[in-house]
PDB file of N, CA and C in Angstrom:
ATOM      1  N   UNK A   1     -27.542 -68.524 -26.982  1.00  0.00           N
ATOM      2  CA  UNK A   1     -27.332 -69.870 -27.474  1.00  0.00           C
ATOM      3  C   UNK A   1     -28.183 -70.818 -26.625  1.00  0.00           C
ATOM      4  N   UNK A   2     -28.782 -72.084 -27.298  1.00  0.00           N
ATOM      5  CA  UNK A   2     -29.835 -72.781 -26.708  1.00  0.00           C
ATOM      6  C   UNK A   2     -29.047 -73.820 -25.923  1.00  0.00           C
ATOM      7  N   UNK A   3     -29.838 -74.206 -24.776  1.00  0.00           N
ATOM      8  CA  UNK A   3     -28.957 -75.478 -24.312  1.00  0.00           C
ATOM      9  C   UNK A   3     -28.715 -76.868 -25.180  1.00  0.00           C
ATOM     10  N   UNK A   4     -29.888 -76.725 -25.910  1.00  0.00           N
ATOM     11  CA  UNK A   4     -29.856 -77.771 -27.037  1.00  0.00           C
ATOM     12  C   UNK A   4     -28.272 -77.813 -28.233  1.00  0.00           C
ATOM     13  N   UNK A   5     -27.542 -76.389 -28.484  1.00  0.00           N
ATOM     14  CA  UNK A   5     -27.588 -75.922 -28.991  1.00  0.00           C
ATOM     15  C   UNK A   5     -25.793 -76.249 -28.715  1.00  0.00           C
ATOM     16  N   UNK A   6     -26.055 -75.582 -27.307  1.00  0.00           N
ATOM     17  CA  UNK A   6     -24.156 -75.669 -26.694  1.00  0.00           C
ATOM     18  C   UNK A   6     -23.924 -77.131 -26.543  1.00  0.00           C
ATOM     19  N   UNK A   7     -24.859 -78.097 -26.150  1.00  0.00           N
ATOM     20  CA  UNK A   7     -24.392 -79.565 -26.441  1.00  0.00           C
ATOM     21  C   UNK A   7     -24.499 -79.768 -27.599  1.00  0.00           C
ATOM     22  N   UNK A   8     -24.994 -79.857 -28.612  1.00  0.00           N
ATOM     23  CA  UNK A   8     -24.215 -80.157 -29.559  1.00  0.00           C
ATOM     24  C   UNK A   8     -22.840 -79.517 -29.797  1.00  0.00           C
ATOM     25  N   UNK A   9     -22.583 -78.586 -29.358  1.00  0.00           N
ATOM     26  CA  UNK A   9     -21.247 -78.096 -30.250  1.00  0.00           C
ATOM     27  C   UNK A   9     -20.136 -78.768 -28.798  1.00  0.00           C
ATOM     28  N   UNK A  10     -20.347 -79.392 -27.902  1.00  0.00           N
ATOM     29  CA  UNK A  10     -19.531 -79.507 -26.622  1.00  0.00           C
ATOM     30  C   UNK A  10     -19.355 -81.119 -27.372  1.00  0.00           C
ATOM     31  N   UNK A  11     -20.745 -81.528 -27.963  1.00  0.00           N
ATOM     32  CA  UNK A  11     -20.525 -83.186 -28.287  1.00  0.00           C
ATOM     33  C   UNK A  11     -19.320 -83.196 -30.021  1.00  0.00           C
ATOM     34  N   UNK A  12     -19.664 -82.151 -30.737  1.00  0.00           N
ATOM     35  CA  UNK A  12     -18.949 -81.517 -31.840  1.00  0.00           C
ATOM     36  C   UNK A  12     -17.376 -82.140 -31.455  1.00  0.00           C
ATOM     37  N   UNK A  13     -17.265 -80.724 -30.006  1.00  0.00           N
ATOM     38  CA  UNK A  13     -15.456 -80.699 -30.139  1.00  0.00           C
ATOM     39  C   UNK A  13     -14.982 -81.942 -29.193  1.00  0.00           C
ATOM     40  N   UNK A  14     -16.165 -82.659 -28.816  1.00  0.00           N
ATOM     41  CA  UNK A  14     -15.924 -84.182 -27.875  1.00  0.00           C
ATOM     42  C   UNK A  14     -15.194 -85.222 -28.976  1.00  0.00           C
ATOM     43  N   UNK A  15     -16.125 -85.427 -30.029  1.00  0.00           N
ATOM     44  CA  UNK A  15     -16.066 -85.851 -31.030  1.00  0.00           C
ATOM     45  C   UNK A  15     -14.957 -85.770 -32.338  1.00  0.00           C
ATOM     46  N   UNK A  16     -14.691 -84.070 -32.460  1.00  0.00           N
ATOM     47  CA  UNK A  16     -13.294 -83.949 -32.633  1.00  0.00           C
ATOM     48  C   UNK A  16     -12.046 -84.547 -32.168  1.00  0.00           C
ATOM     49  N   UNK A  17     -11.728 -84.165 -31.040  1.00  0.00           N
ATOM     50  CA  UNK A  17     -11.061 -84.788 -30.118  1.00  0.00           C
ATOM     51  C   UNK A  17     -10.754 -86.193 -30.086  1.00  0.00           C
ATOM     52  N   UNK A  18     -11.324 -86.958 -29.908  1.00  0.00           N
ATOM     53  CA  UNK A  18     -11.380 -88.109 -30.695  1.00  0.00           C
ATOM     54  C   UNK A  18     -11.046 -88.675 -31.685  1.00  0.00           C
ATOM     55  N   UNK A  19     -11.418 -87.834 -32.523  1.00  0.00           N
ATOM     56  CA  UNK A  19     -10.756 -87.749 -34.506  1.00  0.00           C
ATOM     57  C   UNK A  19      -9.363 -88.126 -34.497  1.00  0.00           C
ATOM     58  N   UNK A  20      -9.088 -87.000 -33.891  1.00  0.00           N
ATOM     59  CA  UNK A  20      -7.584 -86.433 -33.383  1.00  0.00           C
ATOM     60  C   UNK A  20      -6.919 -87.624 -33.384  1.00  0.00           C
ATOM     61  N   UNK A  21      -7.107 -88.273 -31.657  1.00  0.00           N
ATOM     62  CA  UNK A  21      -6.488 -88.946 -31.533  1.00  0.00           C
ATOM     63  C   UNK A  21      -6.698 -90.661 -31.905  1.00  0.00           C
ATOM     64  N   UNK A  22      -7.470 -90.729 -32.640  1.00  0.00           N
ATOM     65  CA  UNK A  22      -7.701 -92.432 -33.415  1.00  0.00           C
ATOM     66  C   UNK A  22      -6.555 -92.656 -34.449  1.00  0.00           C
ATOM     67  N   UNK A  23      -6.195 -93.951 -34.412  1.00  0.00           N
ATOM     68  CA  UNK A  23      -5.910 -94.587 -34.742  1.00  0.00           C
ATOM     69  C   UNK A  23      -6.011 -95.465 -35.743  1.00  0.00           C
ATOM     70  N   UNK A  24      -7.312 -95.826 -35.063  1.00  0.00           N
ATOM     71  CA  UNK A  24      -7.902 -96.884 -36.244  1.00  0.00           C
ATOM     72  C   UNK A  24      -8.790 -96.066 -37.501  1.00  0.00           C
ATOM     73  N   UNK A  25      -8.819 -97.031 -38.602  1.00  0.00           N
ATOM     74  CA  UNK A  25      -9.136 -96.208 -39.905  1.00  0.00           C
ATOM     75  C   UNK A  25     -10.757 -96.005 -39.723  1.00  0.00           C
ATOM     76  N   UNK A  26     -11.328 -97.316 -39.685  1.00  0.00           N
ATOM     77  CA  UNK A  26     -12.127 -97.570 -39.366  1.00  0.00           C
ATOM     78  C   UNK A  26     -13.152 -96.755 -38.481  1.00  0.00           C
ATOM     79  N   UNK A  27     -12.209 -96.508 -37.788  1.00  0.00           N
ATOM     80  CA  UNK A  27     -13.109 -95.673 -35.882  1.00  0.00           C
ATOM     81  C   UNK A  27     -13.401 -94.072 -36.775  1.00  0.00           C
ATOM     82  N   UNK A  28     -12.435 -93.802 -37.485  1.00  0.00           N
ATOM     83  CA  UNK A  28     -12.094 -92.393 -37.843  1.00  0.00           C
ATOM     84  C   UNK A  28     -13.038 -92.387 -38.937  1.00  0.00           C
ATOM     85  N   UNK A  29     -13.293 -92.902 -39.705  1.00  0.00           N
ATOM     86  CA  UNK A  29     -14.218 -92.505 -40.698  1.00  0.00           C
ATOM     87  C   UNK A  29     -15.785 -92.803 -40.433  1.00  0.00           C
ATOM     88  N   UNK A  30     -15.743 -93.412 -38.795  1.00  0.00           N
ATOM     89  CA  UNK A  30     -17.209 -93.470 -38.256  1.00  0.00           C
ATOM     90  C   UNK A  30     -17.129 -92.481 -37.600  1.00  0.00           C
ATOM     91  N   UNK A  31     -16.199 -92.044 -36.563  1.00  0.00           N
ATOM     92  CA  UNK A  31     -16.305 -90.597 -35.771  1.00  0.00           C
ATOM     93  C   UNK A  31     -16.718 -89.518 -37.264  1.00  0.00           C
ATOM     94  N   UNK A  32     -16.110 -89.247 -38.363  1.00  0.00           N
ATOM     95  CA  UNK A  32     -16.531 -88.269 -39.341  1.00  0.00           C
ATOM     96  C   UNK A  32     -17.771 -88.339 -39.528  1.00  0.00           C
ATOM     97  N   UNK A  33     -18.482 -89.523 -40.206  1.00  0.00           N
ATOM     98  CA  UNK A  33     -19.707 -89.581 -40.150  1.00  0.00           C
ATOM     99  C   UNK A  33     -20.443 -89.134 -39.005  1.00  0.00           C
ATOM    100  N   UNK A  34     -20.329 -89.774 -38.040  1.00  0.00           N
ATOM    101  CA  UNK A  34     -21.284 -88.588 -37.041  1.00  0.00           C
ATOM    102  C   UNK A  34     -20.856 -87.509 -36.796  1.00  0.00           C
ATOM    103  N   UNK A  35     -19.806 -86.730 -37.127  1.00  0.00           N
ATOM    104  CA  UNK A  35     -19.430 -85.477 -37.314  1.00  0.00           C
ATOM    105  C   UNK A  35     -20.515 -84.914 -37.779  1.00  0.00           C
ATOM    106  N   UNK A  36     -19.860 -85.120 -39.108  1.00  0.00           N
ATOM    107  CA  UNK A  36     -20.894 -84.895 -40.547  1.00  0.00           C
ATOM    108  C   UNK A  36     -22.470 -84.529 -40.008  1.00  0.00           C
ATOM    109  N   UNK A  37     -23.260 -85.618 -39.568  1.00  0.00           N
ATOM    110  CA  UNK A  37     -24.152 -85.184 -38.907  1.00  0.00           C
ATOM    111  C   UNK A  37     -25.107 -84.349 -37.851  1.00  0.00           C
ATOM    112  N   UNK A  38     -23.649 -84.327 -36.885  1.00  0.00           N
ATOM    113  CA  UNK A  38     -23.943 -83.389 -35.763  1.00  0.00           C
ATOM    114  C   UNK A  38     -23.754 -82.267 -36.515  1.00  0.00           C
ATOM    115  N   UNK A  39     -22.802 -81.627 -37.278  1.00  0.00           N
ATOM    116  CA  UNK A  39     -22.671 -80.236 -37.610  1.00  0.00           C
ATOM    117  C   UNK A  39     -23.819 -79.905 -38.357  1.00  0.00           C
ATOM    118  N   UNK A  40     -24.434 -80.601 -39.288  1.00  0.00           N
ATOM    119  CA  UNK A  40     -25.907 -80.719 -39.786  1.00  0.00           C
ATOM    120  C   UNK A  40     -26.972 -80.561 -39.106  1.00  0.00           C
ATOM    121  N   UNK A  41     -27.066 -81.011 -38.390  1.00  0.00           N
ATOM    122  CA  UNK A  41     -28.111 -80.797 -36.946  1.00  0.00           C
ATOM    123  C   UNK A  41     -27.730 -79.220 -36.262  1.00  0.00           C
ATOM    124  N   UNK A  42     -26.451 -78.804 -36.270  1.00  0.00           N
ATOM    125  CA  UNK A  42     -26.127 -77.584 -35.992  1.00  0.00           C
ATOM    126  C   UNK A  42     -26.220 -76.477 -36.265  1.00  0.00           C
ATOM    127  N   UNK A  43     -26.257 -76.691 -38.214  1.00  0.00           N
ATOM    128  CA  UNK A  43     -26.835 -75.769 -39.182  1.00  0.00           C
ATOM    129  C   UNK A  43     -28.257 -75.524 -39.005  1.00  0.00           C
ATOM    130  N   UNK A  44     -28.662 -76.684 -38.683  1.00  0.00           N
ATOM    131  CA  UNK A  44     -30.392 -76.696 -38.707  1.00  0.00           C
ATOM    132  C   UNK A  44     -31.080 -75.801 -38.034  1.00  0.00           C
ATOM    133  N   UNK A  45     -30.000 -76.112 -36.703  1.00  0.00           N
ATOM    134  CA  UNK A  45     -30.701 -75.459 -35.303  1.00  0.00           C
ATOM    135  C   UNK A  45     -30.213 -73.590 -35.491  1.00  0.00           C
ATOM    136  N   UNK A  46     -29.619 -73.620 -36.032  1.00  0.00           N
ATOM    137  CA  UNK A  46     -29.070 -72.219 -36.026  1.00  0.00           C
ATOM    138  C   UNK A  46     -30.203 -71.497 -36.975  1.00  0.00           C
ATOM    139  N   UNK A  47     -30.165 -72.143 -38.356  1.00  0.00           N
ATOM    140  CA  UNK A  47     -30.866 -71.807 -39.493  1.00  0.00           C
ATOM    141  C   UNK A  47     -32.545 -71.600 -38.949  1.00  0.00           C
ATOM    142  N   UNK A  48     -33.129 -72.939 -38.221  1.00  0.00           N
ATOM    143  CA  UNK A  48     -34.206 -72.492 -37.884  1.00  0.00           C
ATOM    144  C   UNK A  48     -34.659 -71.208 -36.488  1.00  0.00           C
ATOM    145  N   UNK A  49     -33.612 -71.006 -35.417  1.00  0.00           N
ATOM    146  CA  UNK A  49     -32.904 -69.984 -35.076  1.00  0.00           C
ATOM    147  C   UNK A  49     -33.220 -68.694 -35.354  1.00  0.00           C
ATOM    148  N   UNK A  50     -32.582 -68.250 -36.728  1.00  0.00           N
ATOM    149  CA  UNK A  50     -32.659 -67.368 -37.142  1.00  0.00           C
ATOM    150  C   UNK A  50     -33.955 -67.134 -37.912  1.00  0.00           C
ATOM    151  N   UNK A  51     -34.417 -67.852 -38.686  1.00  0.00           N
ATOM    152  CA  UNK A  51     -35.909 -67.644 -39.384  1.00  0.00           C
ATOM    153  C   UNK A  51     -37.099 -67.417 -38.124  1.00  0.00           C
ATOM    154  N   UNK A  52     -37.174 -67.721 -37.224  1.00  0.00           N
ATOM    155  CA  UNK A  52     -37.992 -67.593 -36.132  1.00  0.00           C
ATOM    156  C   UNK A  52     -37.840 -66.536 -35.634  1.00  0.00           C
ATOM    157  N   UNK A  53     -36.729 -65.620 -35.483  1.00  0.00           N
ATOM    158  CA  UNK A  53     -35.932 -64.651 -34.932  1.00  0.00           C
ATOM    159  C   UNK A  53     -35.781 -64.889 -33.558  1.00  0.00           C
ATOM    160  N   UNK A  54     -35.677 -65.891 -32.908  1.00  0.00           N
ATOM    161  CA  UNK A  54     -35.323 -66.219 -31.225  1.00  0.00           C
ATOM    162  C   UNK A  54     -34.062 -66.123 -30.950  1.00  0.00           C
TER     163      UNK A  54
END
Protein backbone atom coordinates (compact mmCIF):
# COMPACT_ATOMS: atom_id res chain seq x y z
CA UNK A 1 0.00 0.00 0.00
CA UNK A 2 1.31 3.53 -1.09
CA UNK A 3 1.89 6.21 1.41
CA UNK A 4 -0.25 8.27 -0.75
CA UNK A 5 -2.59 5.66 -0.47
CA UNK A 6 -2.82 4.85 3.58
CA UNK A 7 -3.52 8.68 4.00
CA UNK A 8 -6.15 8.79 2.22
CA UNK A 9 -7.89 5.97 3.81
CA UNK A 10 -6.53 7.36 7.59
CA UNK A 11 -8.17 10.92 6.19
CA UNK A 12 -11.37 8.45 4.94
CA UNK A 13 -11.94 7.00 8.59
CA UNK A 14 -10.86 10.76 10.07
CA UNK A 15 -13.61 11.97 8.14
CA UNK A 16 -15.98 9.23 9.02
CA UNK A 17 -15.62 9.80 12.42
CA UNK A 18 -16.74 12.99 12.19
CA UNK A 19 -19.91 11.98 10.19
CA UNK A 20 -20.60 10.06 13.18
CA UNK A 21 -20.51 12.44 15.48
CA UNK A 22 -22.13 15.84 13.75
CA UNK A 23 -24.77 17.27 14.52
CA UNK A 24 -25.33 19.78 12.30
CA UNK A 25 -27.20 18.95 8.95
CA UNK A 26 -25.37 21.09 7.17
CA UNK A 27 -21.64 19.99 8.43
CA UNK A 28 -22.87 16.32 7.58
CA UNK A 29 -23.80 16.59 4.15
CA UNK A 30 -20.42 18.60 3.54
CA UNK A 31 -18.32 15.95 5.48
CA UNK A 32 -20.28 13.30 2.77
CA UNK A 33 -19.35 15.26 -0.02
CA UNK A 34 -15.79 15.12 0.65
CA UNK A 35 -16.28 11.63 1.53
CA UNK A 36 -17.71 11.02 -1.71
CA UNK A 37 -14.61 12.34 -3.12
CA UNK A 38 -11.87 10.99 -1.16
CA UNK A 39 -13.20 7.40 -1.72
CA UNK A 40 -13.05 8.39 -5.52
CA UNK A 41 -9.61 9.41 -5.38
CA UNK A 42 -9.22 5.95 -3.63
CA UNK A 43 -10.74 3.97 -6.41
CA UNK A 44 -8.51 5.82 -8.71
CA UNK A 45 -5.41 5.17 -6.92
CA UNK A 46 -6.08 1.55 -6.51
CA UNK A 47 -7.53 1.15 -10.13
CA UNK A 48 -4.50 2.87 -11.57
CA UNK A 49 -2.49 0.51 -9.08
CA UNK A 50 -3.51 -2.33 -10.50
CA UNK A 51 -3.35 -1.54 -14.38
CA UNK A 52 0.37 -0.62 -13.90
CA UNK A 53 0.83 -3.81 -11.90
CA UNK A 54 2.87 -1.97 -8.90
Amino acid sequence: MSVEERHLLNKIRFFEDMLLRSKDYRQQENIGKELTVMRIRLQKLRFNKMRTGA
